[in-house]
ModelCIF file with pLDDT and N, C-alpha, C, O atoms, coordinates in Angstrom:
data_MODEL
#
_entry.id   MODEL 
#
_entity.id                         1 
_entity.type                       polymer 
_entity.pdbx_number_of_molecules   1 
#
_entity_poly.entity_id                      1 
_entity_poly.type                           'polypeptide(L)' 
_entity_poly.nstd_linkage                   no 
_entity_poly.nstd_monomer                   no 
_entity_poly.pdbx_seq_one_letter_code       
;(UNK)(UNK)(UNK)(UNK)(UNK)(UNK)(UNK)(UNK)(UNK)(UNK)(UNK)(UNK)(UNK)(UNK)(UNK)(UNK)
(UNK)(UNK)(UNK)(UNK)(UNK)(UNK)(UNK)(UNK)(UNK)(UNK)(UNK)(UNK)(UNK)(UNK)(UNK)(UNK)
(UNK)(UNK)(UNK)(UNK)(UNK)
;
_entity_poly.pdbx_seq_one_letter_code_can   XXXXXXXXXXXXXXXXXXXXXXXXXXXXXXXXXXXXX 
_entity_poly.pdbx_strand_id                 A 
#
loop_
_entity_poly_seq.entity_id 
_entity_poly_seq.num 
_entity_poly_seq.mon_id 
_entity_poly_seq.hetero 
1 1  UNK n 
1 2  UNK n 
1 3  UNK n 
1 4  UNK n 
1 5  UNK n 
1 6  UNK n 
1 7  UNK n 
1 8  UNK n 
1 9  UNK n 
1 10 UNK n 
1 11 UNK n 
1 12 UNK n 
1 13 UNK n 
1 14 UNK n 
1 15 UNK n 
1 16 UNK n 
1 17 UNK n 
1 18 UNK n 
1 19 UNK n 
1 20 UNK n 
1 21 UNK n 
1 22 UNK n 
1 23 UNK n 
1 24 UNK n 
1 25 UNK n 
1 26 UNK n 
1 27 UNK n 
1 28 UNK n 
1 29 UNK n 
1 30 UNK n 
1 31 UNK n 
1 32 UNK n 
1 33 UNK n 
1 34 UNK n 
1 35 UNK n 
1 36 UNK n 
1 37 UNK n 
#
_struct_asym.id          A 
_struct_asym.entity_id   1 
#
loop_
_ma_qa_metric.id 
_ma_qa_metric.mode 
_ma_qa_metric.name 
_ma_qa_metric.software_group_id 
_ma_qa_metric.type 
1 global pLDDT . pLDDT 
2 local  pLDDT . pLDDT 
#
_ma_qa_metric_global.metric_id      1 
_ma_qa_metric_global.metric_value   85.81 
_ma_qa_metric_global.model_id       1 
_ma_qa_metric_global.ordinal_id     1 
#
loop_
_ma_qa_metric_local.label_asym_id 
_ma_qa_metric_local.label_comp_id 
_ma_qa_metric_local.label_seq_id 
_ma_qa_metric_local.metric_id 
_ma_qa_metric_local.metric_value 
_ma_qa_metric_local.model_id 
_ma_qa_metric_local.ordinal_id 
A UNK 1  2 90.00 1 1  
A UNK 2  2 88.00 1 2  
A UNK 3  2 88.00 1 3  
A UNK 4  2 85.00 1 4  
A UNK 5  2 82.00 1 5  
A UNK 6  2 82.00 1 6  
A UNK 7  2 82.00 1 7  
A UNK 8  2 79.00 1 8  
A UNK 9  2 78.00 1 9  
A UNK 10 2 77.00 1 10 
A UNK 11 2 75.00 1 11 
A UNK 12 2 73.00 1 12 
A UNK 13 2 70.00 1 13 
A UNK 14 2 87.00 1 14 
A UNK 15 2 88.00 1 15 
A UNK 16 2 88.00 1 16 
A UNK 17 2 89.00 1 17 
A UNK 18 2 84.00 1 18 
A UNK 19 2 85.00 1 19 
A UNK 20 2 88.00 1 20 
A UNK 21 2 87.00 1 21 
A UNK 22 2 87.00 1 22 
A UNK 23 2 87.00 1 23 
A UNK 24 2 85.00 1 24 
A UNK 25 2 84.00 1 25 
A UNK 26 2 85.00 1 26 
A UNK 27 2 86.00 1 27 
A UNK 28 2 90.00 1 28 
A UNK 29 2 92.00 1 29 
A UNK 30 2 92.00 1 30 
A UNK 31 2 93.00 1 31 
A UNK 32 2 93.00 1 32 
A UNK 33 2 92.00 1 33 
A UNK 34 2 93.00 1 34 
A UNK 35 2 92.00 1 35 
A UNK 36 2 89.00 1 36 
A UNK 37 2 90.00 1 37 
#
loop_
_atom_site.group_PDB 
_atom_site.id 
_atom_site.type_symbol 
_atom_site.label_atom_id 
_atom_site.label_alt_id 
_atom_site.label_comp_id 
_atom_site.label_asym_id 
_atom_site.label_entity_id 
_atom_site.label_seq_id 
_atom_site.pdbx_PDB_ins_code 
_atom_site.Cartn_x 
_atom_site.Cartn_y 
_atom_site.Cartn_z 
_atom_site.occupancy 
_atom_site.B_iso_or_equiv 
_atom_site.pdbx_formal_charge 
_atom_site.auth_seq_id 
_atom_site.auth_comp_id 
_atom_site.auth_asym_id 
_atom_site.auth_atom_id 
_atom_site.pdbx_PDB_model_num 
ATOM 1   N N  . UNK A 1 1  ? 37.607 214.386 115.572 1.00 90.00 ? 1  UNK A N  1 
ATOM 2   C CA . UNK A 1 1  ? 36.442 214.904 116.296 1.00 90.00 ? 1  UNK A CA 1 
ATOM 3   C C  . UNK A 1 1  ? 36.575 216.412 116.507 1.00 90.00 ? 1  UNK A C  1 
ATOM 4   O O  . UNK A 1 1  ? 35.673 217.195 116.209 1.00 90.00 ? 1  UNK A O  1 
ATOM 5   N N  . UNK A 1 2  ? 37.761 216.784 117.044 1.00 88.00 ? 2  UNK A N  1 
ATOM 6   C CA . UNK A 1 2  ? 37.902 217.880 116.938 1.00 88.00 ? 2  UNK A CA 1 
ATOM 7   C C  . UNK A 1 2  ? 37.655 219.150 115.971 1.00 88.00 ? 2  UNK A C  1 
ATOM 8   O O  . UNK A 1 2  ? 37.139 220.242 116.206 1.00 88.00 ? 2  UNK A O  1 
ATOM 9   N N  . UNK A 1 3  ? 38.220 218.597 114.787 1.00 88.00 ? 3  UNK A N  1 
ATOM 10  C CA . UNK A 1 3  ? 38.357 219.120 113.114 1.00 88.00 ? 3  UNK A CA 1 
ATOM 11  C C  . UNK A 1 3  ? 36.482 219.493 112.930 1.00 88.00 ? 3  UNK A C  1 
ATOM 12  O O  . UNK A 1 3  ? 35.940 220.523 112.530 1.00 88.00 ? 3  UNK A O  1 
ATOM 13  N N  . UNK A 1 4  ? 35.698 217.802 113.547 1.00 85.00 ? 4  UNK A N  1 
ATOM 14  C CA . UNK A 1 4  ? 34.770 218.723 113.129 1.00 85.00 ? 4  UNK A CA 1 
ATOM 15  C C  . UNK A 1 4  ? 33.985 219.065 113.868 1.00 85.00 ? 4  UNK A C  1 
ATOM 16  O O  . UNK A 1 4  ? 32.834 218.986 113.439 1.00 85.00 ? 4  UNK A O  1 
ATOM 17  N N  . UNK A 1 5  ? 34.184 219.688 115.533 1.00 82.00 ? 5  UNK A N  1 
ATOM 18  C CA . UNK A 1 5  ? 33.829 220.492 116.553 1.00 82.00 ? 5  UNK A CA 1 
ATOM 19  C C  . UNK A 1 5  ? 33.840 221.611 115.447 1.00 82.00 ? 5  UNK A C  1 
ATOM 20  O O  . UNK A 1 5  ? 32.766 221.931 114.939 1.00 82.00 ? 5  UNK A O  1 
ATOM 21  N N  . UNK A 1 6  ? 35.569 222.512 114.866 1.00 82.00 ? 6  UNK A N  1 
ATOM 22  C CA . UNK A 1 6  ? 35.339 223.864 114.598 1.00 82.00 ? 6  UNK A CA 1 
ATOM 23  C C  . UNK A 1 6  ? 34.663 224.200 113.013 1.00 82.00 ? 6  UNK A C  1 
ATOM 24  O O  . UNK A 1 6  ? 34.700 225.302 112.466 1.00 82.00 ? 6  UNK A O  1 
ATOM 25  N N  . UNK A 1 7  ? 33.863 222.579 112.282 1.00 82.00 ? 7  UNK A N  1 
ATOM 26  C CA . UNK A 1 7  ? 33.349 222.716 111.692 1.00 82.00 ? 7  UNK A CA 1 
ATOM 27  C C  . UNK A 1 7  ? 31.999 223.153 111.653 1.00 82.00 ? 7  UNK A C  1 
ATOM 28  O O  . UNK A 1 7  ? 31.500 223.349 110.545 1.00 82.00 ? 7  UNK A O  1 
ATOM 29  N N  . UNK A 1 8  ? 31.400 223.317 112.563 1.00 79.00 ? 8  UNK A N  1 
ATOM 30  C CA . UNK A 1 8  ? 30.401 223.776 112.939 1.00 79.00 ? 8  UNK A CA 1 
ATOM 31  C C  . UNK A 1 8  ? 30.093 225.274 112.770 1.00 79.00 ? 8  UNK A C  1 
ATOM 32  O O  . UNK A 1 8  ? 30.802 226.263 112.955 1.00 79.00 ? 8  UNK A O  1 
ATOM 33  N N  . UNK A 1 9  ? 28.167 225.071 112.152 1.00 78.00 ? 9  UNK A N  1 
ATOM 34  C CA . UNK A 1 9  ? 28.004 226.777 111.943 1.00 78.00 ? 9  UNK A CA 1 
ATOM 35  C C  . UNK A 1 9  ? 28.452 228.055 113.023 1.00 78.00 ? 9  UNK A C  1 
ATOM 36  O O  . UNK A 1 9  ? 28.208 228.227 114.217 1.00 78.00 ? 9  UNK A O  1 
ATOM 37  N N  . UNK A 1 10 ? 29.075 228.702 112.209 1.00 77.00 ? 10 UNK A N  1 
ATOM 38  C CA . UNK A 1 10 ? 29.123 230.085 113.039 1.00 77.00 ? 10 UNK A CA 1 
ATOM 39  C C  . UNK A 1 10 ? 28.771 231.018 114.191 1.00 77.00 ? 10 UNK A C  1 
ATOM 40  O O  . UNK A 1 10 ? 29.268 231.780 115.020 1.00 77.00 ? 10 UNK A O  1 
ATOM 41  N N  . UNK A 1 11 ? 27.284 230.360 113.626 1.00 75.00 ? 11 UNK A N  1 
ATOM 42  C CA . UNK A 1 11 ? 26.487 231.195 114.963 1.00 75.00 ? 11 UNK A CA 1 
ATOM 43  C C  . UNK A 1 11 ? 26.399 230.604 115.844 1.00 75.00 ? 11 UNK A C  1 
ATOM 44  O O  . UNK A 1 11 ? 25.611 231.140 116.623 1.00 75.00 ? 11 UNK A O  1 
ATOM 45  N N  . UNK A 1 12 ? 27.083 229.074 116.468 1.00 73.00 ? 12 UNK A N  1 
ATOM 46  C CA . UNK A 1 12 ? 27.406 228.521 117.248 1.00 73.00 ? 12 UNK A CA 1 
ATOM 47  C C  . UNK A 1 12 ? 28.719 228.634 118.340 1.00 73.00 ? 12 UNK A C  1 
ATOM 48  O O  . UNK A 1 12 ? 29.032 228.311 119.486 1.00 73.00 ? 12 UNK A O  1 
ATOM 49  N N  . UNK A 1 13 ? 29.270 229.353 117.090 1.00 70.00 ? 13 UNK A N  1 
ATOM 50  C CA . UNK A 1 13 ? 31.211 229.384 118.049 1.00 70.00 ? 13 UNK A CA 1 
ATOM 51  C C  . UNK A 1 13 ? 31.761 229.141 119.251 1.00 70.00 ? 13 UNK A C  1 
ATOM 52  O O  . UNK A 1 13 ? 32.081 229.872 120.188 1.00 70.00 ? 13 UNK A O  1 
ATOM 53  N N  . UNK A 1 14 ? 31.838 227.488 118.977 1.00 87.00 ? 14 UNK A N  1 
ATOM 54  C CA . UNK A 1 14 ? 32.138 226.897 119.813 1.00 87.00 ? 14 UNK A CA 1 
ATOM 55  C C  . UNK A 1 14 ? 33.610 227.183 120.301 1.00 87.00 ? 14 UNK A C  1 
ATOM 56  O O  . UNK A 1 14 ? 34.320 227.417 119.323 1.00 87.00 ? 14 UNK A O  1 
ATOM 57  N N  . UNK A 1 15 ? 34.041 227.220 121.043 1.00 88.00 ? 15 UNK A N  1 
ATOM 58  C CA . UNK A 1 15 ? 35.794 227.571 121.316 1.00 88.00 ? 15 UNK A CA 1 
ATOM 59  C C  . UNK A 1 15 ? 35.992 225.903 121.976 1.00 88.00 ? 15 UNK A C  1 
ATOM 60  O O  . UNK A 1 15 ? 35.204 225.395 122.775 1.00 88.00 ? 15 UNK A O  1 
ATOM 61  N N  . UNK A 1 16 ? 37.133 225.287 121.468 1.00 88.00 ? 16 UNK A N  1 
ATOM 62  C CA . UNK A 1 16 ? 37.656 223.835 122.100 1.00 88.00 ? 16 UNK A CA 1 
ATOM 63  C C  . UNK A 1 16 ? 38.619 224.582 123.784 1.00 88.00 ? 16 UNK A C  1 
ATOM 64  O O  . UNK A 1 16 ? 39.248 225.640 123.744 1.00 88.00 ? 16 UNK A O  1 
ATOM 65  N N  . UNK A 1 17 ? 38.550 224.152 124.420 1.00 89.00 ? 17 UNK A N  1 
ATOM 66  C CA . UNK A 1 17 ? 39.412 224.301 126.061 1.00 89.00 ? 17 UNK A CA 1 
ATOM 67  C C  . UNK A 1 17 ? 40.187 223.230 126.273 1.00 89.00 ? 17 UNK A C  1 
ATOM 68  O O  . UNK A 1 17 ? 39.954 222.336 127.086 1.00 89.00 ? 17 UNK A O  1 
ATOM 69  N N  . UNK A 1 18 ? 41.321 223.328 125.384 1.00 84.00 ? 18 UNK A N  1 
ATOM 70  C CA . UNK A 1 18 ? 42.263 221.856 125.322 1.00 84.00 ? 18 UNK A CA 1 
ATOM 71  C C  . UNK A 1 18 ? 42.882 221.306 126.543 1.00 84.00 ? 18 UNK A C  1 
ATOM 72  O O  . UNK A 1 18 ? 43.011 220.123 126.855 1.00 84.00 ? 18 UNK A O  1 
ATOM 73  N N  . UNK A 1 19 ? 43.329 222.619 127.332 1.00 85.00 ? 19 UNK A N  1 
ATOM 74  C CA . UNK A 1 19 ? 43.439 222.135 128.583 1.00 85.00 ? 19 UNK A CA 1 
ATOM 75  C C  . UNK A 1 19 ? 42.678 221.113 129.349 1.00 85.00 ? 19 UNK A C  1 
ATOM 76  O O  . UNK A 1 19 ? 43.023 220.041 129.846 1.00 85.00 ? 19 UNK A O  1 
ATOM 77  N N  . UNK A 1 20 ? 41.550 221.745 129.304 1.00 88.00 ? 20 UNK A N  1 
ATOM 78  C CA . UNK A 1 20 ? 40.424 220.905 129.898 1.00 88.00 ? 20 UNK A CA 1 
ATOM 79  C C  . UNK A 1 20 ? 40.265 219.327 129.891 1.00 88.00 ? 20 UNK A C  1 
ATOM 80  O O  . UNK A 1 20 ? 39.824 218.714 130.863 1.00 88.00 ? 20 UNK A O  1 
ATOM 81  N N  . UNK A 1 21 ? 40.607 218.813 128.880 1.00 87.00 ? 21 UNK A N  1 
ATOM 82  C CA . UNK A 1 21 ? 40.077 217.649 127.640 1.00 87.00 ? 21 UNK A CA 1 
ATOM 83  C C  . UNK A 1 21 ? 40.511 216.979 129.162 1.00 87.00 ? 21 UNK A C  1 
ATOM 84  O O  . UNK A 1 21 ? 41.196 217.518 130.031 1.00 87.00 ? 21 UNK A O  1 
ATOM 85  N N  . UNK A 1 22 ? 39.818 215.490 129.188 1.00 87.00 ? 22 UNK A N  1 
ATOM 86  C CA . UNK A 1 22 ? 40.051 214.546 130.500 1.00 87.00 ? 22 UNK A CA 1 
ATOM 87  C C  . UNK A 1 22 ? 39.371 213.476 129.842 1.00 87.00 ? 22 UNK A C  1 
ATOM 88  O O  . UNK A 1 22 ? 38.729 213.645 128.805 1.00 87.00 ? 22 UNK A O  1 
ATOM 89  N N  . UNK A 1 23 ? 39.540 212.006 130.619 1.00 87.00 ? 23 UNK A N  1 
ATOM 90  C CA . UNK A 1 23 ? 38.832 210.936 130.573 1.00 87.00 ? 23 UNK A CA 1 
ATOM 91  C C  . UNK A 1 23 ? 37.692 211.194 131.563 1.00 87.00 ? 23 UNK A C  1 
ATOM 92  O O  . UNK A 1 23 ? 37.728 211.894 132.575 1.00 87.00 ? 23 UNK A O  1 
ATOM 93  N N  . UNK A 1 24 ? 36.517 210.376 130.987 1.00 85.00 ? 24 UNK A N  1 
ATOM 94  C CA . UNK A 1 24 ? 35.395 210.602 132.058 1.00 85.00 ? 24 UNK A CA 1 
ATOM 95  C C  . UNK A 1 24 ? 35.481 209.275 132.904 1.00 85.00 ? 24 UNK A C  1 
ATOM 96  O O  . UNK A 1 24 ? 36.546 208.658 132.931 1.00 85.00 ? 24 UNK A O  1 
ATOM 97  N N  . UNK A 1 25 ? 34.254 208.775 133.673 1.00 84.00 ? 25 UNK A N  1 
ATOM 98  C CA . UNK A 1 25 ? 34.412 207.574 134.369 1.00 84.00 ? 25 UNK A CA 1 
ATOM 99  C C  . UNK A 1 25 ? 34.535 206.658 133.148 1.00 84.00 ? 25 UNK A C  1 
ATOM 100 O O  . UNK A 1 25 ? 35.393 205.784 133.269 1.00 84.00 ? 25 UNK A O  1 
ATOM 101 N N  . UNK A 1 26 ? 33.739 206.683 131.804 1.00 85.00 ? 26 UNK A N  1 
ATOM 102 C CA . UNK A 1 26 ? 33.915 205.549 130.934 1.00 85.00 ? 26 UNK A CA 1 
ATOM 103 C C  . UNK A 1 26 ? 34.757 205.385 130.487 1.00 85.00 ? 26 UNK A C  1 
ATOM 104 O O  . UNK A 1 26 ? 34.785 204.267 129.973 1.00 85.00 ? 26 UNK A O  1 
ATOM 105 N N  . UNK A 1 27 ? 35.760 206.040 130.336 1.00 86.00 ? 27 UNK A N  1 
ATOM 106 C CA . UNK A 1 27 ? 36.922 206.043 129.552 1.00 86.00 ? 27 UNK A CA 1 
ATOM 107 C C  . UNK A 1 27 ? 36.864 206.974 128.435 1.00 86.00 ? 27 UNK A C  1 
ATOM 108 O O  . UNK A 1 27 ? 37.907 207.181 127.815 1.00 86.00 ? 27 UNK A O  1 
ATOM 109 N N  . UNK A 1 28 ? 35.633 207.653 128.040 1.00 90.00 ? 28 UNK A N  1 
ATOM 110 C CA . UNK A 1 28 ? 35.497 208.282 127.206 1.00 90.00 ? 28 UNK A CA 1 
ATOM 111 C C  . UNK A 1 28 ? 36.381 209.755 127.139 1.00 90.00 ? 28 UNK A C  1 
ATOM 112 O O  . UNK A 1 28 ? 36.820 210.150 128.219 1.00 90.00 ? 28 UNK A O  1 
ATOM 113 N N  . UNK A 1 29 ? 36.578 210.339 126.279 1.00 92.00 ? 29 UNK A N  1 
ATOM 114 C CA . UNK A 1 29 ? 37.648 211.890 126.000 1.00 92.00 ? 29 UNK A CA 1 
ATOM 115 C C  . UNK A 1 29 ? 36.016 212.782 126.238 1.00 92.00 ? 29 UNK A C  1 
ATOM 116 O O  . UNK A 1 29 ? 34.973 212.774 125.585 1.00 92.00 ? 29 UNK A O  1 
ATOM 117 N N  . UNK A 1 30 ? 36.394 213.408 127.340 1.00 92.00 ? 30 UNK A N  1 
ATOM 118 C CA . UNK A 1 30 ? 35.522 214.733 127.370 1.00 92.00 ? 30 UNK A CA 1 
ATOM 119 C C  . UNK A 1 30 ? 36.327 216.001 127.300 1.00 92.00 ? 30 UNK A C  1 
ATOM 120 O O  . UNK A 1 30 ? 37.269 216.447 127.955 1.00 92.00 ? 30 UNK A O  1 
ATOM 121 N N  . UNK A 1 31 ? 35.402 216.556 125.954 1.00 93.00 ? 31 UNK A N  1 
ATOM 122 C CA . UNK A 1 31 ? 35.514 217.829 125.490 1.00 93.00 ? 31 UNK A CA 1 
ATOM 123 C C  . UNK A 1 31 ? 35.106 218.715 125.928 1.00 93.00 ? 31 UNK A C  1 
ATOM 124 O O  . UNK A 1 31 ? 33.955 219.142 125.840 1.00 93.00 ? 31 UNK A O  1 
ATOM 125 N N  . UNK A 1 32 ? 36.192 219.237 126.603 1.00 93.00 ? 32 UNK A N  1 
ATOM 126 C CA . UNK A 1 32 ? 35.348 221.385 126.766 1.00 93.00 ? 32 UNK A CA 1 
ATOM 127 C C  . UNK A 1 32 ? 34.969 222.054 125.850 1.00 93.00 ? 32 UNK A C  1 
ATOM 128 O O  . UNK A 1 32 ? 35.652 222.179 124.833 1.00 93.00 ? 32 UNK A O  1 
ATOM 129 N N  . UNK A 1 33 ? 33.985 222.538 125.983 1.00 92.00 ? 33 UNK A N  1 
ATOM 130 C CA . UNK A 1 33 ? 34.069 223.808 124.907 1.00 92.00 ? 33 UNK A CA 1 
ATOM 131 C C  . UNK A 1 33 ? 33.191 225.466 125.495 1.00 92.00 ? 33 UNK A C  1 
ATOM 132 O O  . UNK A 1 33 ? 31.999 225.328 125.773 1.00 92.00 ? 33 UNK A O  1 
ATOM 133 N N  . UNK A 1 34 ? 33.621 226.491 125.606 1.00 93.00 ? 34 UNK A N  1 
ATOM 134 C CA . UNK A 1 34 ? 32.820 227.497 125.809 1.00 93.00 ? 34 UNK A CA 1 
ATOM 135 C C  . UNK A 1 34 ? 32.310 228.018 124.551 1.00 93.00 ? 34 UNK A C  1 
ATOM 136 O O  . UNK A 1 34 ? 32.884 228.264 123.490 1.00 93.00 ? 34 UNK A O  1 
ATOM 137 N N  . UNK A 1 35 ? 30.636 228.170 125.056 1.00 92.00 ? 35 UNK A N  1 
ATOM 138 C CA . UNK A 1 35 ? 30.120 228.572 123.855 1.00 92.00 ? 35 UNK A CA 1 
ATOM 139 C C  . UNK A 1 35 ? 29.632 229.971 124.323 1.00 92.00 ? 35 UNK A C  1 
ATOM 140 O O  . UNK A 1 35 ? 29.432 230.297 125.493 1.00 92.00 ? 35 UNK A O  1 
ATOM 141 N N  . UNK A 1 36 ? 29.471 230.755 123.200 1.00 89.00 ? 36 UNK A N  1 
ATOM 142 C CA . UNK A 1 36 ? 28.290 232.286 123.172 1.00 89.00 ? 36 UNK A CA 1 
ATOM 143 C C  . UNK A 1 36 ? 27.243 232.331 124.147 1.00 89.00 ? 36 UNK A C  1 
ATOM 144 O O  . UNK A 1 36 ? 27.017 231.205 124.590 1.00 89.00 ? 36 UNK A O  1 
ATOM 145 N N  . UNK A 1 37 ? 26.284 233.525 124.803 1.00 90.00 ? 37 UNK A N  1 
ATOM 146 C CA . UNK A 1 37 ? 25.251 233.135 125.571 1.00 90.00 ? 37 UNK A CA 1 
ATOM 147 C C  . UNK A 1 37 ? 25.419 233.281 126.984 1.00 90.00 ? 37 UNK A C  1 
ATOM 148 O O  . UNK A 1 37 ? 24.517 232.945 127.751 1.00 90.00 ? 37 UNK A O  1 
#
């Protein structure tokens, strides 16, 4: 998932915040990311 977070177009530049990364209430992996803007 990650691999293709920084696959993403350019003019998007997403940055991953690995620190960040946590389980949410579902159990799901939530991703940080700071974007441009």
């Amino acid at each position: 998932f990650l691999e293709s977070i920084r696959e993403m177009p350019p003019e998007m530049q997403p940055q991953v915040v690995e620190e960040r990364m946590s389980r949410g209430m579902d159990g799901g992996i939530i991703v940080f990311l700071t974007v441009q803007g």
